[in-house]
Structure formats: structure tokens, C-alpha cells
C-alpha atoms as a PDB file:
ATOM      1  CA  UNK A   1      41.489-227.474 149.545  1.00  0.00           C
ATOM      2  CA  UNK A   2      41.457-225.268 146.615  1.00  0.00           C
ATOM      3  CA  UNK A   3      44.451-224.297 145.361  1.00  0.00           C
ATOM      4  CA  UNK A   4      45.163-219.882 145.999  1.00  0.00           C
ATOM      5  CA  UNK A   5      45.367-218.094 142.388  1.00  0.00           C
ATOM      6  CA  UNK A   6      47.530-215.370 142.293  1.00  0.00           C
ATOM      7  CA  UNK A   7      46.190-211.984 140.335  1.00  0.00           C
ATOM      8  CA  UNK A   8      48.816-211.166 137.736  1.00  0.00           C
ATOM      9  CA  UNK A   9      48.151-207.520 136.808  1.00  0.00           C
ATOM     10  CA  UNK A  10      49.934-205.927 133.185  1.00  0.00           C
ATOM     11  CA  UNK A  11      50.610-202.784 131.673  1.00  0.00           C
ATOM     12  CA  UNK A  12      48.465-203.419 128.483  1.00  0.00           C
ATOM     13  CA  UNK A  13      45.253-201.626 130.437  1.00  0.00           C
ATOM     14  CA  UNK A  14      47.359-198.485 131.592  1.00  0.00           C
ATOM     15  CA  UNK A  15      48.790-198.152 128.275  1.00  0.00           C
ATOM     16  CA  UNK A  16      45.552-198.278 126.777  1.00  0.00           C
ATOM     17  CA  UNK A  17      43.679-195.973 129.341  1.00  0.00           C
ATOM     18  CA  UNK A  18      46.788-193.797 128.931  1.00  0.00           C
ATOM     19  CA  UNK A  19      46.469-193.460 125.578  1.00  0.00           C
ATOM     20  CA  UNK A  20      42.830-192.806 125.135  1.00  0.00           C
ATOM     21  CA  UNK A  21      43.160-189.717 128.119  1.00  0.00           C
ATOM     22  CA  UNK A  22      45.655-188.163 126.023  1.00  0.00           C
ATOM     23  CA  UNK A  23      43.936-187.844 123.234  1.00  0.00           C
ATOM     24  CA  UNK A  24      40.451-187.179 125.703  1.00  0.00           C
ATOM     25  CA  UNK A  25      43.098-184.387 127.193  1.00  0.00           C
ATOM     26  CA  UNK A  26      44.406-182.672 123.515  1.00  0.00           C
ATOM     27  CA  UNK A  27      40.588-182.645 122.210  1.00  0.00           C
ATOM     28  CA  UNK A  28      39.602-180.513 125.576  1.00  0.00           C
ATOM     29  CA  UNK A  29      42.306-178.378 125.008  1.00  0.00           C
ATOM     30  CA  UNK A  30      41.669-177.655 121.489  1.00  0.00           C
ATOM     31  CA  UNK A  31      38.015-177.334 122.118  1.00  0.00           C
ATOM     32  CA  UNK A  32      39.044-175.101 124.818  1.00  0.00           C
ATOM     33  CA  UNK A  33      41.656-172.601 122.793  1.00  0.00           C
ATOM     34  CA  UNK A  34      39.688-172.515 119.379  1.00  0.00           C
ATOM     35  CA  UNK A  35      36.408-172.419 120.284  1.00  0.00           C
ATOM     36  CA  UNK A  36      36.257-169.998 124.043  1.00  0.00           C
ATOM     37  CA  UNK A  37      39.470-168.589 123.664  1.00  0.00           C
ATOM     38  CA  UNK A  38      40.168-167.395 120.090  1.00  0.00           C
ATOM     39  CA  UNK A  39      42.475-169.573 118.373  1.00  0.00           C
ATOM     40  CA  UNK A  40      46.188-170.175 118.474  1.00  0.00           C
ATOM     41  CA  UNK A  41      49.148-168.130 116.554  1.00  0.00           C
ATOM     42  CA  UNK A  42      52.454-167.506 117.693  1.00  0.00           C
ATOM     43  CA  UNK A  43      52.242-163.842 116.043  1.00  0.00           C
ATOM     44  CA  UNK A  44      49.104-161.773 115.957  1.00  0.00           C
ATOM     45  CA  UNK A  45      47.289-158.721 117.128  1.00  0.00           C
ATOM     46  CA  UNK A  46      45.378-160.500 119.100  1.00  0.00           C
ATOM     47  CA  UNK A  47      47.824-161.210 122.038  1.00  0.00           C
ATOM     48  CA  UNK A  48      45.260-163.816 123.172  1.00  0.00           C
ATOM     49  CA  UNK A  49      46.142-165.669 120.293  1.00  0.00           C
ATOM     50  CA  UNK A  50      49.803-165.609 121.466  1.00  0.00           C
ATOM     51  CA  UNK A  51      49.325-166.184 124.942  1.00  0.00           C
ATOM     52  CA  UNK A  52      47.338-169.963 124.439  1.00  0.00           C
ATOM     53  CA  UNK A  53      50.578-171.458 122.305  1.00  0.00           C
ATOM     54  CA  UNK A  54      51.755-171.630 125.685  1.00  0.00           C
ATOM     55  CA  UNK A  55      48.839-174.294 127.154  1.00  0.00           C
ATOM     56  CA  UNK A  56      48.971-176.177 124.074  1.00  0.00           C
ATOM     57  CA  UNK A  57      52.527-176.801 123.804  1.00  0.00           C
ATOM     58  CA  UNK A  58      53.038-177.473 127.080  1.00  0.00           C
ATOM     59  CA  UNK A  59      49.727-179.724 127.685  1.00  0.00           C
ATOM     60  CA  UNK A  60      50.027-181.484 124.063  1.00  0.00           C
ATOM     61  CA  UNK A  61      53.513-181.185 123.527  1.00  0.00           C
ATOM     62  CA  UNK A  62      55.334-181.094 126.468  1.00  0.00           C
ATOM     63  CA  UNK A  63      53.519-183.274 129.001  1.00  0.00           C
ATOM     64  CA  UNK A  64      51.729-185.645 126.662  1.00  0.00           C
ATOM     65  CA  UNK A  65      54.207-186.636 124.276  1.00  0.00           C
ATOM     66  CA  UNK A  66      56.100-187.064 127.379  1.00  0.00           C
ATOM     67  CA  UNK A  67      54.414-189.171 128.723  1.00  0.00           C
ATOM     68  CA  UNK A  68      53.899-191.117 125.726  1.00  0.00           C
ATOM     69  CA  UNK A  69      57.990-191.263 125.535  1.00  0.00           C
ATOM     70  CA  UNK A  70      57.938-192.853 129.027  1.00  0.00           C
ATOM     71  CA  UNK A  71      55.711-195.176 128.227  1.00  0.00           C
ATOM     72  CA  UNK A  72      57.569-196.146 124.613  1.00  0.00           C
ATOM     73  CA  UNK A  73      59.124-199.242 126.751  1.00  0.00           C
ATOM     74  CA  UNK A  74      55.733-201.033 127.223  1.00  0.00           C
ATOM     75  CA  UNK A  75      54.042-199.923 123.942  1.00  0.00           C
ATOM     76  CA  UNK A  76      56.753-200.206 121.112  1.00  0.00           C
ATOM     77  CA  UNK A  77      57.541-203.475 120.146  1.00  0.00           C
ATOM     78  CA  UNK A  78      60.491-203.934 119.134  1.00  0.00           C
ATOM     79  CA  UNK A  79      63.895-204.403 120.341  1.00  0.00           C
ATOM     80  CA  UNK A  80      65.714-202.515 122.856  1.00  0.00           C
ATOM     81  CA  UNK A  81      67.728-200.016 120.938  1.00  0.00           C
ATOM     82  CA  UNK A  82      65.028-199.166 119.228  1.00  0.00           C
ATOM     83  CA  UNK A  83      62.909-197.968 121.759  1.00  0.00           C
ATOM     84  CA  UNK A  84      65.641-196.496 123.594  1.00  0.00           C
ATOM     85  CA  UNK A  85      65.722-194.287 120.447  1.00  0.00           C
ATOM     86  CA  UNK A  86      62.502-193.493 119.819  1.00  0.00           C
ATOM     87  CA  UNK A  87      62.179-192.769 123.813  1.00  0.00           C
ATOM     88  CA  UNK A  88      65.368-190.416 123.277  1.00  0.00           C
ATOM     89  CA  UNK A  89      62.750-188.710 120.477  1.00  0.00           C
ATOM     90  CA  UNK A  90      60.489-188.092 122.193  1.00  0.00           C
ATOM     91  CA  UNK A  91      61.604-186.702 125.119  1.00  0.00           C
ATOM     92  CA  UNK A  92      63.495-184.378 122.828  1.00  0.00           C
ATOM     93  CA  UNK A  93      60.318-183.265 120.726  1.00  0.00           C
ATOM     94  CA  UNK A  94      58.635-182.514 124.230  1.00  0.00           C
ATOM     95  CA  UNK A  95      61.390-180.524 125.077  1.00  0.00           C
ATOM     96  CA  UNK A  96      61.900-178.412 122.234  1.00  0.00           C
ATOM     97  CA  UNK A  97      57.795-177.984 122.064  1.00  0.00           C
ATOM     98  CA  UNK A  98      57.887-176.963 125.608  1.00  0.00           C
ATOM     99  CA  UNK A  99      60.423-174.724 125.244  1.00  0.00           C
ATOM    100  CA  UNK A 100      58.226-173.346 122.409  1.00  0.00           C
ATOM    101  CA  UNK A 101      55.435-172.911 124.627  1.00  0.00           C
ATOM    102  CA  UNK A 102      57.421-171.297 126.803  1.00  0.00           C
ATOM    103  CA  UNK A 103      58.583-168.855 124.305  1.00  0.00           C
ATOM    104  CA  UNK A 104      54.937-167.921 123.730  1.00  0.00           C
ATOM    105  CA  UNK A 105      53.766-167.369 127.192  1.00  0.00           C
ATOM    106  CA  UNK A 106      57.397-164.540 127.476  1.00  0.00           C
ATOM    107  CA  UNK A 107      56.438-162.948 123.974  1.00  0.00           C
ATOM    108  CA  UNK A 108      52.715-162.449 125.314  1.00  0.00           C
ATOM    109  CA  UNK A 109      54.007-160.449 129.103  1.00  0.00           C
ATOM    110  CA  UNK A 110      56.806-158.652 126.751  1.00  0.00           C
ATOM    111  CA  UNK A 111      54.222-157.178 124.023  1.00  0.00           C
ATOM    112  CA  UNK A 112      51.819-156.351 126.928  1.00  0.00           C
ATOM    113  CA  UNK A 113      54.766-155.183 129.279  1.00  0.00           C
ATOM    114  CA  UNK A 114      53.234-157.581 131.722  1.00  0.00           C
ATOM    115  CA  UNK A 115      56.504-158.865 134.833  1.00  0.00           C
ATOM    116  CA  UNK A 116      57.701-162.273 134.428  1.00  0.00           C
ATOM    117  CA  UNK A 117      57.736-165.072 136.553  1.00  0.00           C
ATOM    118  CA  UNK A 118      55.493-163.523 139.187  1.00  0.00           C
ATOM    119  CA  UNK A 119      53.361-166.888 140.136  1.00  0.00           C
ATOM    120  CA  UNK A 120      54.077-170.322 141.890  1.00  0.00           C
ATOM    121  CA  UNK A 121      53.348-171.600 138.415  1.00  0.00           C
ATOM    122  CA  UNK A 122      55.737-169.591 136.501  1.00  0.00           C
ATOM    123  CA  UNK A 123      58.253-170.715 139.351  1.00  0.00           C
ATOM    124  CA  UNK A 124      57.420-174.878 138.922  1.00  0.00           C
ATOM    125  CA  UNK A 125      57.054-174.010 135.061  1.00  0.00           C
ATOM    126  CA  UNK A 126      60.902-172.878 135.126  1.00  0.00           C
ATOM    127  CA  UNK A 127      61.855-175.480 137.324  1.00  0.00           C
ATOM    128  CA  UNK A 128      60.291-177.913 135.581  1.00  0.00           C
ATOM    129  CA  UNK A 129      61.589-177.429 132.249  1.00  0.00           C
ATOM    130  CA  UNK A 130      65.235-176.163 133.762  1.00  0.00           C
ATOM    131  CA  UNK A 131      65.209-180.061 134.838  1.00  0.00           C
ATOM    132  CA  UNK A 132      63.913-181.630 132.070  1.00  0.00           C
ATOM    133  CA  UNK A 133      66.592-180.060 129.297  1.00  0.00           C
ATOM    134  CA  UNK A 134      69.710-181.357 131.917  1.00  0.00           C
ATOM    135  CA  UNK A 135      68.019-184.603 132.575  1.00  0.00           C
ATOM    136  CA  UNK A 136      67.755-185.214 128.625  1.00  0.00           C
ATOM    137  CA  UNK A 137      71.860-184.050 127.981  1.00  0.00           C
ATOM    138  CA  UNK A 138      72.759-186.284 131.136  1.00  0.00           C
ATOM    139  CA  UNK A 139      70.783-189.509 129.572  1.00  0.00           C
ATOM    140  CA  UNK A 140      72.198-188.603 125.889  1.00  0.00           C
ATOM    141  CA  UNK A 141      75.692-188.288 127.123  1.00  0.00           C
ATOM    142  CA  UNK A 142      75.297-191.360 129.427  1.00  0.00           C
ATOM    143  CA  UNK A 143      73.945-193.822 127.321  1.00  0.00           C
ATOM    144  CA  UNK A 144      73.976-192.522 123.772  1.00  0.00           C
ATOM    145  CA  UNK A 145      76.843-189.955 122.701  1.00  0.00           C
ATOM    146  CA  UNK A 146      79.871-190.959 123.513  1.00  0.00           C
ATOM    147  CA  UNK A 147      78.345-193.416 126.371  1.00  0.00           C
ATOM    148  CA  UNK A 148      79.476-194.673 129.449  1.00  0.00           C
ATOM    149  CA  UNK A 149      81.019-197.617 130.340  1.00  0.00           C
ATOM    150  CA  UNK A 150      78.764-200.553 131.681  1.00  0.00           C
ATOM    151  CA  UNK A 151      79.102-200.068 134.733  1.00  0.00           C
ATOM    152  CA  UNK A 152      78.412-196.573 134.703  1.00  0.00           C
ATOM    153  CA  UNK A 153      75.218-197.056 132.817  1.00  0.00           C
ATOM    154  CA  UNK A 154      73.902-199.153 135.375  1.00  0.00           C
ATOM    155  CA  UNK A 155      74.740-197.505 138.149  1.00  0.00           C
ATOM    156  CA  UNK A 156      73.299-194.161 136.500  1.00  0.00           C
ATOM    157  CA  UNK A 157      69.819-196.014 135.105  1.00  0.00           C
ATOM    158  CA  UNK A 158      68.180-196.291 138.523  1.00  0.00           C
ATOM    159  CA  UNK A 159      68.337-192.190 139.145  1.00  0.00           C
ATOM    160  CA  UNK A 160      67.440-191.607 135.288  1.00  0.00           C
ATOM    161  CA  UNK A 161      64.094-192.863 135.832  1.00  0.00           C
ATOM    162  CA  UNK A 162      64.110-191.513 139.594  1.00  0.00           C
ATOM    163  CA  UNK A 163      64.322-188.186 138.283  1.00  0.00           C
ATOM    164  CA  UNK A 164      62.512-188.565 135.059  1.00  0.00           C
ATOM    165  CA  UNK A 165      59.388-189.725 137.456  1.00  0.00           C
ATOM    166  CA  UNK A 166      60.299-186.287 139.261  1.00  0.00           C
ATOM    167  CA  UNK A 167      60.338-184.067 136.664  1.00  0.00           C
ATOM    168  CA  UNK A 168      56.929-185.842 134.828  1.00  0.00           C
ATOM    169  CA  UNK A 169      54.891-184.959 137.995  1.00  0.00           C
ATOM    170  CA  UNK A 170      56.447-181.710 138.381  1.00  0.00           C
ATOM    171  CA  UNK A 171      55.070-180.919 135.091  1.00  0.00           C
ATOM    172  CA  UNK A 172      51.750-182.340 135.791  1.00  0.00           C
ATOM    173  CA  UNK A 173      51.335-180.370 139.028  1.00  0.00           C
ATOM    174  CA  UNK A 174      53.043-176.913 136.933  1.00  0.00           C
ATOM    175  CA  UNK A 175      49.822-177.752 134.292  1.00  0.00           C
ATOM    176  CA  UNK A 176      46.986-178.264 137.364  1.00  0.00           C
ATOM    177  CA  UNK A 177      48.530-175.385 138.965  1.00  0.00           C
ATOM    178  CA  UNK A 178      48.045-173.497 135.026  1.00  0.00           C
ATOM    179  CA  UNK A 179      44.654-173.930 134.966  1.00  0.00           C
ATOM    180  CA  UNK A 180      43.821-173.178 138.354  1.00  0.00           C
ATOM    181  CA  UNK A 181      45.685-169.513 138.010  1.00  0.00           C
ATOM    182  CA  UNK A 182      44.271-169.276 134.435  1.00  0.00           C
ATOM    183  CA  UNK A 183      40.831-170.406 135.876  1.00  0.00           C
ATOM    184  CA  UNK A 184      40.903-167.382 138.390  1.00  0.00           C
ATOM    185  CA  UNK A 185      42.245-165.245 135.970  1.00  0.00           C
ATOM    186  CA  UNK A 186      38.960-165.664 133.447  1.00  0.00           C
ATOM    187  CA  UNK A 187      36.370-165.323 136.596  1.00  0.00           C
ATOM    188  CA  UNK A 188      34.868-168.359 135.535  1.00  0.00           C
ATOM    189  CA  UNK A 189      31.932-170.026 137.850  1.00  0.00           C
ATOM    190  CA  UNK A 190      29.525-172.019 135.862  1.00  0.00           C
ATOM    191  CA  UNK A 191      29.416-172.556 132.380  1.00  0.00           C
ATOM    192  CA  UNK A 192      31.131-174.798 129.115  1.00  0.00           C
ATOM    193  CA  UNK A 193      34.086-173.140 129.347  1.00  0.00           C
ATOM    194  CA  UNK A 194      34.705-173.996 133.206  1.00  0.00           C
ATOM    195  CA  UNK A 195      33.715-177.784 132.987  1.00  0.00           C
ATOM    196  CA  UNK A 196      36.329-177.964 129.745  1.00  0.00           C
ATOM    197  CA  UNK A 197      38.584-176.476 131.798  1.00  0.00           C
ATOM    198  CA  UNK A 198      38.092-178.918 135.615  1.00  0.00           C
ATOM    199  CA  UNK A 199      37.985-181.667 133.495  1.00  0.00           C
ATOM    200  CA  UNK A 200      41.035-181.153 131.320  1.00  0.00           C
ATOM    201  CA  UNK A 201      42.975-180.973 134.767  1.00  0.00           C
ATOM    202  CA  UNK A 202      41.277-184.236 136.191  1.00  0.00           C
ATOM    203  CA  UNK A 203      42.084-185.953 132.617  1.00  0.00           C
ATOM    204  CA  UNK A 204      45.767-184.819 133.222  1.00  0.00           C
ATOM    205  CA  UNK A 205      46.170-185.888 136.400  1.00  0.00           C
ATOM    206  CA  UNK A 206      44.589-189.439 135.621  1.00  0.00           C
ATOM    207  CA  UNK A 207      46.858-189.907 132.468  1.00  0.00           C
ATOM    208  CA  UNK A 208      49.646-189.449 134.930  1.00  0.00           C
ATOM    209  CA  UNK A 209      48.165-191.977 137.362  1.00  0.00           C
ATOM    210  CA  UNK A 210      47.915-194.312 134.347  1.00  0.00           C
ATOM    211  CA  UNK A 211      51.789-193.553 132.644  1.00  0.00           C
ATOM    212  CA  UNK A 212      52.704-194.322 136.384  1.00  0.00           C
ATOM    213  CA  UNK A 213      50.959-197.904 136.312  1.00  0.00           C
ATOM    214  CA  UNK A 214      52.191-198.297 132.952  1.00  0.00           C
ATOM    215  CA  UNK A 215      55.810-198.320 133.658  1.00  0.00           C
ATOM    216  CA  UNK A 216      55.739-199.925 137.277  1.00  0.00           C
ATOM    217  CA  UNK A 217      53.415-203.221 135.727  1.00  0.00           C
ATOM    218  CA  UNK A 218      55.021-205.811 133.951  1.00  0.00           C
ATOM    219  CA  UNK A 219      54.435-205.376 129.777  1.00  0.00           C
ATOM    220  CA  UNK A 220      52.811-209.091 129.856  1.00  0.00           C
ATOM    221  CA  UNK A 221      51.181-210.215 126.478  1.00  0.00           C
END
């Protein structure tokens, strides 16, 4: 009787895959701003120009180097301070980039006296980002500056990543639910612009799927 094998799965592949949709995702997006959409500038008489800082700092900056900060545990090796740091980076450079883009997008409505916050994607956008900034000052204060005790830590650790899962699909579905309302927005049917535009969102939502396997596998080598 042969003996059963079991299937041990890894992270390596989802880090990989993960890795290779982000940078699939950033070159749709820039394709997408520079070459339909007239460029990128945080100040310009073209308030286009003004208005797409906001979907590449929150699709490059915010949600991908987020996700890449997630994944820093199975992709950096070295010890575990050192990730922890570089994870603590990261997270911050996505937040400060996201609160960027989310500059842009409130400069854009003010010089074209457009309302705020009007749309279920302003609403998740606010939410999202709202969450993100207290989650970061509750991990830096918890295990960083001045740090809990051990126990504390520990007990705190299991919601940290909880609510940094949250929070990292709340983003994702604020970004489909972008490009859906921007979508509408540009009456687009057929056409290069559109099929940028579906697949960016599918990319985004698989490079979540993927930062999901990625921390749930073991790293294995």
C-alpha cells in the first residue's frame, strides 16, 4: 500500500505572482494617466492633471506599497526586527502617499467648486484611510515607541493583523469601486482606454488574492 504524500504549499509563488501584478498594476496605471488622460501634476491649469495624482497615489502608493509592506515578513530575509522595521516603513510611506493622493483629489473639487464626499467611494476612501493612519499610531505605540509589555504585545498582535487584513481590502474594494465611478464618469464602452481600465481593477483585485496567500502560507525555502 503506497504510502499518502501530503501537498505542502509555500508563500514563495504568491510572493512572486504578487510582485509581478504590482508592477503589471503601476504600468496600467501609468499607461492609463500619461497616455489617455493627460499626465500627472499636483499644480496645473489643466485640473485633469490634478485630479489623476489621486489614482496614482492611492493605486501605486497607497495600496501597492501596502501590500508590499504586508508581505515584507515572507519576502525580506533577514531577522525579525528588521522586517518589523522596514514593515513599519512601509506602511508609513503608503500612508503619507495616500494621504497625498487624497490631497489631490480635494484640491481638484475645490478649484472646480465641485461638493466633497458625495459618492460611496469618497465614503470607503475616508474610511479607509481614517483607519489606516490609527491602525499605524496603535502598532507604533504598541510595539515600537515606548512599547508594551509582553504580554500586551501578544495579546494586541492577533487584532493588528485582523484589522490590517480589514483595512487592505477596504482599500482594494475603495480602488474597484474608483474605477467603476471614474469608468461611468468618462462614458467609456469599447476601446484602449476601457480594457486598461477593467483590467487594472481585475489586476488589483488578484494582487490582493495573492498578498492574502502570501501571508496565510508558510515562507518555506
Amino acid at each position: 500500500m503506497a504510502k499518502s504524500q501530503n501537498v505542502r504549499l509555500s508563500a514563495a509563488p504568491a510572493t512572486v505572482l504578487a510582485h509581478l501584478l504590482a508592477i503589471a498594476v503601476a504600468t496600467l496605471v501609468l499607461v492609463w494617466l500619461l497616455k489617455f488622460q493627460d499626465g500627472v501634476a499636483l499644480s496645473s491649469h489643466n485640473k485633469q492633471k490634478i485630479f489623476n495624482m489621486h489614482p496614482l497615489l492611492m493605486v501605486i502608493g497607497f495600496i501597492l506599497v501596502g501590500g508590499e509592506a504586508i508581505m515584507v515578513y515572507k519576502t525580506v530575509p533577514a531577522n525579525r526586527e528588521t522586517q518589523k522595521t522596514i514593515h513599519l516603513i512601509l506602511h508609513l510611506i503608503a500612508l503619507l502617499l495616500g494621504i497625498l493622493g487624497i490631497y489631490a483629489v480635494f484640491k481638484f473639487h475645490h478649484e472646480l467648486q465641485i461638493a466633497n464626499l458625495y459618492s460611496l467611494h469618497s465614503w470607503l476612501g475616508i474610511t479607509t484611510i481614517s483607519l489606516f493612519g490609527l491602525q499605524w499610531l496603535l502598532a507604533f505605540f504598541s510595539f515600537v515607541f515606548p512599547k508594551s509589555n509582553c504580554y500586551s504585545r501578544a495579546s494586541f498582535l492577533p487584532w493588528h493583523i485582523l484589522i490590517g487584513s480589514v483595512v487592505f481590502f477596504l482599500a482594494i474594494c475603495t480602488a474597484e469601486a474608483g474605477l467603476v465611478e471614474r469608468f461611468l464618469f468618462l462614458k467609456l464602452q469599447r476601446g484602449q482606454q476601457a480594457l486598461i481600465m477593467n483590467f487594472t481593477g481585475l489586476l488589483i483585485f488578484l494582487f490582493a488574492v495573492c498578498v492574502s496567500f502570501a501571508v496565510i502560507l508558510p515562507r518555506g525555502f
